[in-house]
Protein backbone atom coordinates (compact mmCIF):
# COMPACT_ATOMS: atom_id res chain seq x y z
CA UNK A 1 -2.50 284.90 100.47
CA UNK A 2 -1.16 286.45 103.84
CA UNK A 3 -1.21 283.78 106.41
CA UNK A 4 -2.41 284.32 109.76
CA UNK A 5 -0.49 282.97 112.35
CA UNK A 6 -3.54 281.54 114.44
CA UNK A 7 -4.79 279.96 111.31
CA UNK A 8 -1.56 278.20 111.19
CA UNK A 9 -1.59 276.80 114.94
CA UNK A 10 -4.80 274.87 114.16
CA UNK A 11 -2.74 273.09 110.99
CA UNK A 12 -0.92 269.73 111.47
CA UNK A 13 2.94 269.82 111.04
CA UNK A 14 3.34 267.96 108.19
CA UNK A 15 0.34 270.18 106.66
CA UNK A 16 2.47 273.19 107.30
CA UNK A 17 5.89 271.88 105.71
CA UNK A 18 3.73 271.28 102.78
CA UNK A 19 2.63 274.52 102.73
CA UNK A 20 5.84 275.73 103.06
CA UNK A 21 7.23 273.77 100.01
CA UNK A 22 4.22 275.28 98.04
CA UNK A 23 4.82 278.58 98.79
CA UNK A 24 8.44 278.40 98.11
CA UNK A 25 7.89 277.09 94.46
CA UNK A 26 5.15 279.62 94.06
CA UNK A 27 7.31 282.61 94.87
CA UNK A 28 9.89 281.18 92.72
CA UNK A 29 7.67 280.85 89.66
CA UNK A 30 5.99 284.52 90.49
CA UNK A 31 9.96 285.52 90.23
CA UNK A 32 10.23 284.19 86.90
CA UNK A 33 7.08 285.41 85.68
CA UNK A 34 8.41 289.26 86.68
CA UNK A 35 11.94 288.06 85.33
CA UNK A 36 10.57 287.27 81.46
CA UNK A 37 8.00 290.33 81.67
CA UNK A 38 5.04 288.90 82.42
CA UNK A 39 2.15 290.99 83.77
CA UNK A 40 1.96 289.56 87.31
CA UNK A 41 1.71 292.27 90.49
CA UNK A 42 5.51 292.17 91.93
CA UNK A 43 3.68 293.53 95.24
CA UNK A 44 2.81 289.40 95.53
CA UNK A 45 6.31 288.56 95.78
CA UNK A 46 6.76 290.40 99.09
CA UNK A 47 3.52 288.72 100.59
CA UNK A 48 4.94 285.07 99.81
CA UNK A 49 8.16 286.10 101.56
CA UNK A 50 6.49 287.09 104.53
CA UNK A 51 4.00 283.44 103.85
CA UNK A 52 7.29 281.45 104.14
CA UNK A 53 8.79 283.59 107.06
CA UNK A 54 5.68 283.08 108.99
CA UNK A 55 5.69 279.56 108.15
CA UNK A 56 9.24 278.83 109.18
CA UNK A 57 8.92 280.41 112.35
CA UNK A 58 6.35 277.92 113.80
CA UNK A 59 8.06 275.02 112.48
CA UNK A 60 11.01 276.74 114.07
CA UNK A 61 9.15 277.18 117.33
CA UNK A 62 7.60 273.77 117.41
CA UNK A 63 11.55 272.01 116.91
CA UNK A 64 12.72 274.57 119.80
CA UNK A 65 10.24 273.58 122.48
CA UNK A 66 10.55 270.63 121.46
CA UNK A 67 14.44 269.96 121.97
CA UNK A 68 14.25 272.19 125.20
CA UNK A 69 11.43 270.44 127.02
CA UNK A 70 11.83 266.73 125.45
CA UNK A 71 8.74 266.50 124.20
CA UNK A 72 6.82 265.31 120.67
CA UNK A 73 6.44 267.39 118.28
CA UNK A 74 2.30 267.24 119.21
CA UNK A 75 3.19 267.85 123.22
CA UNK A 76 5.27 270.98 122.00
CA UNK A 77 2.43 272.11 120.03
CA UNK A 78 0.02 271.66 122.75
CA UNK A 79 2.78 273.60 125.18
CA UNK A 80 2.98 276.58 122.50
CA UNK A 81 -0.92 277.03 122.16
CA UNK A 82 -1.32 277.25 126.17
CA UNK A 83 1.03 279.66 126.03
CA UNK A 84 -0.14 281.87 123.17
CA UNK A 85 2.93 280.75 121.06
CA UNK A 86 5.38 282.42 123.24
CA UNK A 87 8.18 280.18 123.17
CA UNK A 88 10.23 281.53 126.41
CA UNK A 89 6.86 281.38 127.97
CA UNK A 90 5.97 277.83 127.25
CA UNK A 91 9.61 276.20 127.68
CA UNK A 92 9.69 278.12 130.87
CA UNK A 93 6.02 277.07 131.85
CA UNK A 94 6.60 273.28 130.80
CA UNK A 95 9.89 273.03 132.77
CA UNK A 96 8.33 274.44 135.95
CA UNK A 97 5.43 271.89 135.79
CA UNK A 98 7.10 269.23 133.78
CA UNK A 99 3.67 266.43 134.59
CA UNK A 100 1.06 269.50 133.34
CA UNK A 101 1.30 267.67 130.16
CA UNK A 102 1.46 263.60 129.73
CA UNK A 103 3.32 262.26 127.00
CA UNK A 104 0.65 262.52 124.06
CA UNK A 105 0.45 266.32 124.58
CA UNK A 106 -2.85 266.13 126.52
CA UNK A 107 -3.06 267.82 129.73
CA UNK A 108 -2.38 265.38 132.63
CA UNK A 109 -5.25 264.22 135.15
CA UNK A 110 -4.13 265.01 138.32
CA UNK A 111 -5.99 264.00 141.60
CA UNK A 112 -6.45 267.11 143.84
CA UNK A 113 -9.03 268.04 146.43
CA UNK A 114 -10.68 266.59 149.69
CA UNK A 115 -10.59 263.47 147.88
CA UNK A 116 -7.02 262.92 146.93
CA UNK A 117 -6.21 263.91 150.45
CA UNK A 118 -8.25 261.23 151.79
CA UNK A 119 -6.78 258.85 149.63
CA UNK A 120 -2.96 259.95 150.75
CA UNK A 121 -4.35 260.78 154.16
């Protein structure tokens, strides 16, 4: 199957503990199926252990922004993919500009130019 990490970003959370779940009782079967002598290819195994690696690590990421910065799970998701899912990156960017992002995860309107001046003026 081999999972691509950017094809995982654009999948909801609850999509990807699903997937997770799957995976997990798929490589479990697939270990059976070697186990009683089946013919399956035991090079699969490896690929759904790297499947559920790669999808624990962005549910991992998603929980750790979303502790550090005290966001949603959405807002930390919307932090990660600014930041090309660099986690030190995007707790560090959200914490220096804590109102870049409002509290659904979309990026903030902020007033700024000659007309926002005028208005504070």
């Amino acid at each position: 199957m081999a999972l691509k990490v950017k094809q995982l970003g654009e999948e909801s959370t609850d999509r990807i503990r699903e997937m997770l779940a799957e995976t997990k009782d798929k490589h479990f079967k697939h270990k059976m199926s070697i186990a009683t002598g089946e013919g399956v290819n035991p090079h699969e195994a490896r690929e759904m252990r790297l499947d559920v690696a790669r999808l624990k690590t962005i549910l991992h990421a998603i929980q750790l922004v979303s502790e550090r910065v005290g966001v949603d799970e959405a807002s930390a998701r919307a932090i990660l993919e600014a930041n090309s899912w660099d986690i030190r990156r995007a707790v560090a960017a959200a914490k220096a500009a804590p109102g870049a992002l409002s509290p659904d995860g979309s990026p903030a309107v902020t007033a700024a130019g000659p007309a926002a001046e005028a208005q504070n003026g």
